[in-house]
PDB file of N, CA and C in Angstrom:
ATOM      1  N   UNK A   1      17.210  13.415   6.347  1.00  0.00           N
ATOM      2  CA  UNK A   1      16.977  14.756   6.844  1.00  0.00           C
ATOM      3  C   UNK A   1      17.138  15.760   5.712  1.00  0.00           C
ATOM      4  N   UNK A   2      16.265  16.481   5.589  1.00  0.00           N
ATOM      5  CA  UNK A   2      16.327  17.631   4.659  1.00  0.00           C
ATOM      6  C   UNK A   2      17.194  18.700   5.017  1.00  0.00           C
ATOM      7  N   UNK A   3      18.135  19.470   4.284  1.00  0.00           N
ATOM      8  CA  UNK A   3      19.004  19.953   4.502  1.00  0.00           C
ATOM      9  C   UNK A   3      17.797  21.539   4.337  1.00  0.00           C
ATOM     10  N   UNK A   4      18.851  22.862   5.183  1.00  0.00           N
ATOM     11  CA  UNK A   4      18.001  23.931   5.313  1.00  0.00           C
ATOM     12  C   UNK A   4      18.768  24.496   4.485  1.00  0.00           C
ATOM     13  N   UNK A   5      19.985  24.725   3.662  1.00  0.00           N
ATOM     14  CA  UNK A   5      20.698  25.321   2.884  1.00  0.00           C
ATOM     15  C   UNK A   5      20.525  25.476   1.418  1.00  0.00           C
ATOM     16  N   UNK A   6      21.215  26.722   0.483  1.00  0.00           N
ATOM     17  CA  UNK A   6      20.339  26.968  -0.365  1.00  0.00           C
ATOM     18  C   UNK A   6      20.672  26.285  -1.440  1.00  0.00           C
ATOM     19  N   UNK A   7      19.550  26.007  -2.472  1.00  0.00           N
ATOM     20  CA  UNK A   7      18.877  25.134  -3.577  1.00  0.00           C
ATOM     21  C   UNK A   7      20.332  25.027  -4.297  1.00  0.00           C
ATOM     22  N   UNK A   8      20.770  24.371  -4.847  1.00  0.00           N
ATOM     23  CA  UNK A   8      22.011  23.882  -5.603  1.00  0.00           C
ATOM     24  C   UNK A   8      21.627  23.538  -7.205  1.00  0.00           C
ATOM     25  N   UNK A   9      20.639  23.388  -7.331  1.00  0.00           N
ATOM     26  CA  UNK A   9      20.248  23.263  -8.787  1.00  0.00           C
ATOM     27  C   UNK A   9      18.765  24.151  -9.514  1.00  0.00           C
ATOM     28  N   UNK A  10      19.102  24.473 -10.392  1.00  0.00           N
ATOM     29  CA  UNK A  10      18.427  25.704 -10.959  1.00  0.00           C
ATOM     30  C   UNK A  10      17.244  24.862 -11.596  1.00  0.00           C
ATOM     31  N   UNK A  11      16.273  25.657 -12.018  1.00  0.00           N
ATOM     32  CA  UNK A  11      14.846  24.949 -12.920  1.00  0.00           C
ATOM     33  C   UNK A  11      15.058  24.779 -13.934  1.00  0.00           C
ATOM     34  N   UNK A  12      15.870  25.478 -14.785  1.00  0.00           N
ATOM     35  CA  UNK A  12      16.579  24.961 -16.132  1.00  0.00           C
ATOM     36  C   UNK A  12      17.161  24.013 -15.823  1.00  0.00           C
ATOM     37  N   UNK A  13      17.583  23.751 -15.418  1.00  0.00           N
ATOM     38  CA  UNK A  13      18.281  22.258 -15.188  1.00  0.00           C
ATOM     39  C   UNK A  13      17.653  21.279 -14.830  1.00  0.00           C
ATOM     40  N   UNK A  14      16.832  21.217 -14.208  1.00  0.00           N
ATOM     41  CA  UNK A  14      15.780  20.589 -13.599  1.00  0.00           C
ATOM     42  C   UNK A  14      14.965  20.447 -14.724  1.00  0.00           C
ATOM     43  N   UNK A  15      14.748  21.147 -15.560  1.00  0.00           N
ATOM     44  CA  UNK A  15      13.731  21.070 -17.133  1.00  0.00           C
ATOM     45  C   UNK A  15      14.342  20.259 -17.768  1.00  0.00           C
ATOM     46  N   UNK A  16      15.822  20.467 -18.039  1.00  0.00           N
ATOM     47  CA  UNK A  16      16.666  20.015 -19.493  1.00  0.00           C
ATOM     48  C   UNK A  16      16.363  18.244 -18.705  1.00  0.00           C
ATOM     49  N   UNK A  17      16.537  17.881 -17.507  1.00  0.00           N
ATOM     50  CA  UNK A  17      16.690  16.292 -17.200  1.00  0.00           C
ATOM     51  C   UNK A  17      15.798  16.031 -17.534  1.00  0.00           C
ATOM     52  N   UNK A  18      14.622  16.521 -16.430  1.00  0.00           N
ATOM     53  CA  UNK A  18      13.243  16.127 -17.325  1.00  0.00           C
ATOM     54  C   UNK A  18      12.576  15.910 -18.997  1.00  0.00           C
ATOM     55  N   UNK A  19      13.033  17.029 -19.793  1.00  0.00           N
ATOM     56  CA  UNK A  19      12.943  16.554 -21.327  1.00  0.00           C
ATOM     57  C   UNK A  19      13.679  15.110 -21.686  1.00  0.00           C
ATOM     58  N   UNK A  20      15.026  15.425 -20.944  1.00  0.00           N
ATOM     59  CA  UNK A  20      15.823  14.388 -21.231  1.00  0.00           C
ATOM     60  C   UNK A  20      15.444  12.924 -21.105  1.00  0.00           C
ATOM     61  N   UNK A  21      14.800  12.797 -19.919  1.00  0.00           N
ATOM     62  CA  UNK A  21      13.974  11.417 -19.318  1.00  0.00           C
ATOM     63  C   UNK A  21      13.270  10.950 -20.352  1.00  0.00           C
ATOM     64  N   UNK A  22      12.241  12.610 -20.607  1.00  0.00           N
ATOM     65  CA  UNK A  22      11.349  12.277 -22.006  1.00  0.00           C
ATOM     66  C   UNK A  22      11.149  11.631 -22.978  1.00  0.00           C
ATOM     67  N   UNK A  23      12.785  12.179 -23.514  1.00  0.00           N
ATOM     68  CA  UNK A  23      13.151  11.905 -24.778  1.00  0.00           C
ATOM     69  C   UNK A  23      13.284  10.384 -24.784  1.00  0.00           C
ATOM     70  N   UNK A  24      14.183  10.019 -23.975  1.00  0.00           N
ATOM     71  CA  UNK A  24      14.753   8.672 -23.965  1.00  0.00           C
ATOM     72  C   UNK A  24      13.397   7.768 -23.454  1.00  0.00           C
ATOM     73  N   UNK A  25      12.174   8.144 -23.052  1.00  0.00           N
ATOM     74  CA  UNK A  25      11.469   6.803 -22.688  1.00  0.00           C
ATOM     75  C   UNK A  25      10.996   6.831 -24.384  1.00  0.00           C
ATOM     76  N   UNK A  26      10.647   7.911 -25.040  1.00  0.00           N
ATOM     77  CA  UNK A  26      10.072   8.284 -26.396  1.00  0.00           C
ATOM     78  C   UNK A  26      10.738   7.061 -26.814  1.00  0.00           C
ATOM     79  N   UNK A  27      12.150   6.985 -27.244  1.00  0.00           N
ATOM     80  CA  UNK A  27      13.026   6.521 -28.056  1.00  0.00           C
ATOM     81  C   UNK A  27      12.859   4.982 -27.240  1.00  0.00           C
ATOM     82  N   UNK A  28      12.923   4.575 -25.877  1.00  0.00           N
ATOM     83  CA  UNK A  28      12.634   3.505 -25.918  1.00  0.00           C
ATOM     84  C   UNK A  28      11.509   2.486 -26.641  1.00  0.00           C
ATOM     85  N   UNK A  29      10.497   3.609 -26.406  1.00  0.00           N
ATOM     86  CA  UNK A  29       8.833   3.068 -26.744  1.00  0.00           C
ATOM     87  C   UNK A  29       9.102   2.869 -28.040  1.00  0.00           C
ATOM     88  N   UNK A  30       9.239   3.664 -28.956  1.00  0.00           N
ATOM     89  CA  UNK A  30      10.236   3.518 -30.726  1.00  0.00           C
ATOM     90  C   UNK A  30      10.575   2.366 -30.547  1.00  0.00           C
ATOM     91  N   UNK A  31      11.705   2.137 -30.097  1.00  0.00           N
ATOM     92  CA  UNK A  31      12.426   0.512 -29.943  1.00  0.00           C
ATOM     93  C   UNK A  31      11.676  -0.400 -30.067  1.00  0.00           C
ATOM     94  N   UNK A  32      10.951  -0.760 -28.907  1.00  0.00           N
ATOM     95  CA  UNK A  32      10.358  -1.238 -28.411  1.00  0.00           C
ATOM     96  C   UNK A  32       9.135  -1.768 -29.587  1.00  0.00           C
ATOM     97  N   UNK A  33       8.666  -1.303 -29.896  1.00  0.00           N
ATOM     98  CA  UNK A  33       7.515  -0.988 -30.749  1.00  0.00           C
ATOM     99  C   UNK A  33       8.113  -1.972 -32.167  1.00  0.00           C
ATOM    100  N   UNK A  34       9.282  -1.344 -32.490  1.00  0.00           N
ATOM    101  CA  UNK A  34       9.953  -1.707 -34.258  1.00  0.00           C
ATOM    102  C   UNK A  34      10.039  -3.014 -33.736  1.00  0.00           C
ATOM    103  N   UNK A  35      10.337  -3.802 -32.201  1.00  0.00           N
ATOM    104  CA  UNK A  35      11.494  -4.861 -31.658  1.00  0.00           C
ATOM    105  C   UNK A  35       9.667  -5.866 -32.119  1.00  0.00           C
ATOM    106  N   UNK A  36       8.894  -5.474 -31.402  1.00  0.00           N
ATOM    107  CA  UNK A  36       7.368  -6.316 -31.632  1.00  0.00           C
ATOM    108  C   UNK A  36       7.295  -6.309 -33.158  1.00  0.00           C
ATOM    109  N   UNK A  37       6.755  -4.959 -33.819  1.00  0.00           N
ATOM    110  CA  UNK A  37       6.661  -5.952 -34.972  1.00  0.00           C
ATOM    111  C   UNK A  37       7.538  -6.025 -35.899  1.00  0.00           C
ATOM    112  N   UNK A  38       8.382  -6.971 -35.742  1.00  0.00           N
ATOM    113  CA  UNK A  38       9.555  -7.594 -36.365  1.00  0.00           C
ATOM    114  C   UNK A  38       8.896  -9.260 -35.875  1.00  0.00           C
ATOM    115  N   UNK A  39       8.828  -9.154 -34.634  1.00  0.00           N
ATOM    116  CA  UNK A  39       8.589 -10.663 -34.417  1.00  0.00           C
ATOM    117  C   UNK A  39       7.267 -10.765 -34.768  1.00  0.00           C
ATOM    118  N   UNK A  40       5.839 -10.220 -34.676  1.00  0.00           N
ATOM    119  CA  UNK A  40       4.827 -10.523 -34.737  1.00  0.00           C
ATOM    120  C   UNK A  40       4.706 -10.573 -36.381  1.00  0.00           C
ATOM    121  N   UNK A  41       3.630 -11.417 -36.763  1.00  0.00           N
ATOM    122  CA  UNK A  41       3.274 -11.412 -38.352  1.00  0.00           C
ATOM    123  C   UNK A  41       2.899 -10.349 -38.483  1.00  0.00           C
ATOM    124  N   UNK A  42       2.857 -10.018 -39.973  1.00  0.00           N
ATOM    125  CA  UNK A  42       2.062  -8.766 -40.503  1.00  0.00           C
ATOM    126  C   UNK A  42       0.614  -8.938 -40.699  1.00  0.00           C
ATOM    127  N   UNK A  43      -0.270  -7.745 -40.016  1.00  0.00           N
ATOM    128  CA  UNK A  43      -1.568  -7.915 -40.379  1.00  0.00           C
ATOM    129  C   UNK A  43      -2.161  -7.210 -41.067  1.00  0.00           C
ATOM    130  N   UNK A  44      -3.268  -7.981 -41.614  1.00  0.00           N
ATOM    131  CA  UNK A  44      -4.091  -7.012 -42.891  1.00  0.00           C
ATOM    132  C   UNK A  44      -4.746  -6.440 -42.607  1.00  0.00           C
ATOM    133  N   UNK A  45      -4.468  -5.126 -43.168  1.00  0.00           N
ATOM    134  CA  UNK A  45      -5.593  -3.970 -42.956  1.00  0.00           C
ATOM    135  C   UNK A  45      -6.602  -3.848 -43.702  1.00  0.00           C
ATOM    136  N   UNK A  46      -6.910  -4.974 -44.989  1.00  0.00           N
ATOM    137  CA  UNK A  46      -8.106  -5.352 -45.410  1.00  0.00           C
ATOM    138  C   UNK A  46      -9.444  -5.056 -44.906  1.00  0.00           C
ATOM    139  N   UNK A  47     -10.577  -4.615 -44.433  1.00  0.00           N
ATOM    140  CA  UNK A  47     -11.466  -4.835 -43.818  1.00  0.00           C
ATOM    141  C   UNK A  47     -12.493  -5.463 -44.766  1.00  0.00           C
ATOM    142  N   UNK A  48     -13.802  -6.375 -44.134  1.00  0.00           N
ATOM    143  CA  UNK A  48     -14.702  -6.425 -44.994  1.00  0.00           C
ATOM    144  C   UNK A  48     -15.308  -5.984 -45.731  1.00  0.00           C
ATOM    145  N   UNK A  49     -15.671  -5.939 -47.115  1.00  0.00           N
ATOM    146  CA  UNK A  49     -16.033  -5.233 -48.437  1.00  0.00           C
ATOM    147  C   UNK A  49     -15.285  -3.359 -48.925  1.00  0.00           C
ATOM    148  N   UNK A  50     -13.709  -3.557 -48.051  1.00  0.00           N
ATOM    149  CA  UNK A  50     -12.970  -2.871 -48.553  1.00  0.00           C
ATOM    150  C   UNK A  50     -12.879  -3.077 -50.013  1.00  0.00           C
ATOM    151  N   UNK A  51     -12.405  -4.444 -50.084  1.00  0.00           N
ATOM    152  CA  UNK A  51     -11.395  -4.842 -51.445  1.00  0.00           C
ATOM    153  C   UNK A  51     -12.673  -4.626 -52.337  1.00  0.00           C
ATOM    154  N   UNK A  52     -14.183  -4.962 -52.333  1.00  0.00           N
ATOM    155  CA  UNK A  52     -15.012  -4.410 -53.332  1.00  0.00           C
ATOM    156  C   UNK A  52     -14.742  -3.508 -53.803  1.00  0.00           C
ATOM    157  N   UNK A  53     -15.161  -2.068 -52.732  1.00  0.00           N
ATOM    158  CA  UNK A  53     -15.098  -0.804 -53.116  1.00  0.00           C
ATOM    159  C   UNK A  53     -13.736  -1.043 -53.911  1.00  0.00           C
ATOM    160  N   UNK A  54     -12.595  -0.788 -53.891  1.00  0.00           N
ATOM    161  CA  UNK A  54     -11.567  -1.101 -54.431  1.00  0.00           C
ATOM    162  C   UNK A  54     -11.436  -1.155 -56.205  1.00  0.00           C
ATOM    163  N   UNK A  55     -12.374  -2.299 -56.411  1.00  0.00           N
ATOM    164  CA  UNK A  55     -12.333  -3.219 -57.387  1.00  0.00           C
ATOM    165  C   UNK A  55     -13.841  -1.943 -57.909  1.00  0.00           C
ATOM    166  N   UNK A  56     -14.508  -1.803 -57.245  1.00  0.00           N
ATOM    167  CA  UNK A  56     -16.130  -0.629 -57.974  1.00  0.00           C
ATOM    168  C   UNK A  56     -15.485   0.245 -58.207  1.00  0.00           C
ATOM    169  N   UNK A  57     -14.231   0.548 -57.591  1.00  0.00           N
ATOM    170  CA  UNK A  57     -13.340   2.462 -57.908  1.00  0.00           C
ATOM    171  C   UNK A  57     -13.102   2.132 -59.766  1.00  0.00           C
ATOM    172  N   UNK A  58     -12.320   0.910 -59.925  1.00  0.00           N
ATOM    173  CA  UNK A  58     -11.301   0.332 -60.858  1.00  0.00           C
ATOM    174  C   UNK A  58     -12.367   0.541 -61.895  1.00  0.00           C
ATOM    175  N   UNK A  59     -13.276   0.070 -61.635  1.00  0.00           N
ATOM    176  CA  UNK A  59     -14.291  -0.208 -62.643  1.00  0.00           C
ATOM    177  C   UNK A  59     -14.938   0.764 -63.122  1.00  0.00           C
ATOM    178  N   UNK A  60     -14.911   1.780 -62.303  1.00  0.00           N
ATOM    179  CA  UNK A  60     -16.031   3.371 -62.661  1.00  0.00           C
ATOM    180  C   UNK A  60     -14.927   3.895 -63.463  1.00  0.00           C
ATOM    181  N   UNK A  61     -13.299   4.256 -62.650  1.00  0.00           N
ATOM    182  CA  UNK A  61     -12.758   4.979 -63.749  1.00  0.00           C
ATOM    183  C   UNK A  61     -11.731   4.357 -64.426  1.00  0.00           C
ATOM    184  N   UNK A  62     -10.516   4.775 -64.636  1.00  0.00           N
ATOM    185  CA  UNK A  62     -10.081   3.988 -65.685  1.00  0.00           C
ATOM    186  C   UNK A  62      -9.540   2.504 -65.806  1.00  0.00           C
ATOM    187  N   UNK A  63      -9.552   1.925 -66.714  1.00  0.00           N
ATOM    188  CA  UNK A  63      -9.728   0.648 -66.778  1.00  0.00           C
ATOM    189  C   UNK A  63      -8.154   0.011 -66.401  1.00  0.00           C
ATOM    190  N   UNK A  64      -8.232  -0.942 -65.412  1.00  0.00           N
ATOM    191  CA  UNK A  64      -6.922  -1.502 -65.066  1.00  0.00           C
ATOM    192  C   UNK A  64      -6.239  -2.871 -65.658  1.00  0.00           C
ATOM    193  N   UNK A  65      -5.217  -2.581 -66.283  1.00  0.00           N
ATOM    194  CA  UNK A  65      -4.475  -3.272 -66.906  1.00  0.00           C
ATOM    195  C   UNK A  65      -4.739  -4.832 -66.511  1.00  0.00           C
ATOM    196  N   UNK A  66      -5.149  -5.809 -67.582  1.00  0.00           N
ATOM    197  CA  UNK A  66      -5.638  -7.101 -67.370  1.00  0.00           C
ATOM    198  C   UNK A  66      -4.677  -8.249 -67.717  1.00  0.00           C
ATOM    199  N   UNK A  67      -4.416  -9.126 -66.786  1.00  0.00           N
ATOM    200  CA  UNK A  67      -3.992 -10.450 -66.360  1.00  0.00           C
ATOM    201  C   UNK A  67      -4.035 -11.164 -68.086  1.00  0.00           C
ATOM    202  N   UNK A  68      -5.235 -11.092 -68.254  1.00  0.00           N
ATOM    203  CA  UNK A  68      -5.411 -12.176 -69.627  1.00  0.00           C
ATOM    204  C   UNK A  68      -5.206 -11.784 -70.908  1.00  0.00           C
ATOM    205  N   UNK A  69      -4.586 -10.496 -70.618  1.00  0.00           N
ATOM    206  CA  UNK A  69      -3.306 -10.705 -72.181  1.00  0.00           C
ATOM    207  C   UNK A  69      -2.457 -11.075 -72.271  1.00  0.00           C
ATOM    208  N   UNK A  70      -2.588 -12.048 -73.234  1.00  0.00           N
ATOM    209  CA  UNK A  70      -1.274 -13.298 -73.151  1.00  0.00           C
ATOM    210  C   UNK A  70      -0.724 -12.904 -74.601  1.00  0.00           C
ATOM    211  N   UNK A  71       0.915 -12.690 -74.597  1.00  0.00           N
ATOM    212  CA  UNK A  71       2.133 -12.428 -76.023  1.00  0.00           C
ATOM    213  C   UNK A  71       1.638 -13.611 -76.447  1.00  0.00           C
ATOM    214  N   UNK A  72       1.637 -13.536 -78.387  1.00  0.00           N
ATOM    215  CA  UNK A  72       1.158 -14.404 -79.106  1.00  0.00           C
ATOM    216  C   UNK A  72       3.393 -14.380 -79.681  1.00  0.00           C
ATOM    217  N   UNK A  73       3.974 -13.810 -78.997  1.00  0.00           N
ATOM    218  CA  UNK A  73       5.410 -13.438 -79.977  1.00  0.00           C
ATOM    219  C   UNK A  73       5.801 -14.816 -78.892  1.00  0.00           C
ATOM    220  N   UNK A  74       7.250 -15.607 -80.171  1.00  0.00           N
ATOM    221  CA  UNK A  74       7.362 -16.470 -79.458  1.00  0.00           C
ATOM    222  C   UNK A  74       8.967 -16.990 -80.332  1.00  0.00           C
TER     223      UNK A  74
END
């Protein structure tokens, strides 16, 4: 039964819970989220003929430090 007597809680108050609810599903979903990928593998954001372009950037401007210099000091 609904009571006919007057309102006991204000709209500010009624706001602050509501943010509050907010906040905390926010912070669950956060959780939640870090808790997956921890267990799931990491995936590559590679796409097809990314890594070209990549490698055509390297090549137009400056030249990137190469693997096959090998120290002759010994």
């Amino acid at each position: 039964m609904a009571s006919r007597g007057k309102k006991k809680t204000t709209m500010a108050k009624l706001n602050r819970e509501t943010k509050l609810r907010e906040r905390r599903q926010i912070k669950e979903a956060r959780k939640e989220a870090r808790e997956r990928a921890r267990l799931e593998p990491p995936v590559e954001d590679v796409v097809d003929g990314s890594e070209d372009e990549a490698q055509e950037e390297t090549r137009e401007g400056e030249s990137a430090p190469s693997a096959d210099i090998v120290s002759t000091e010994a």
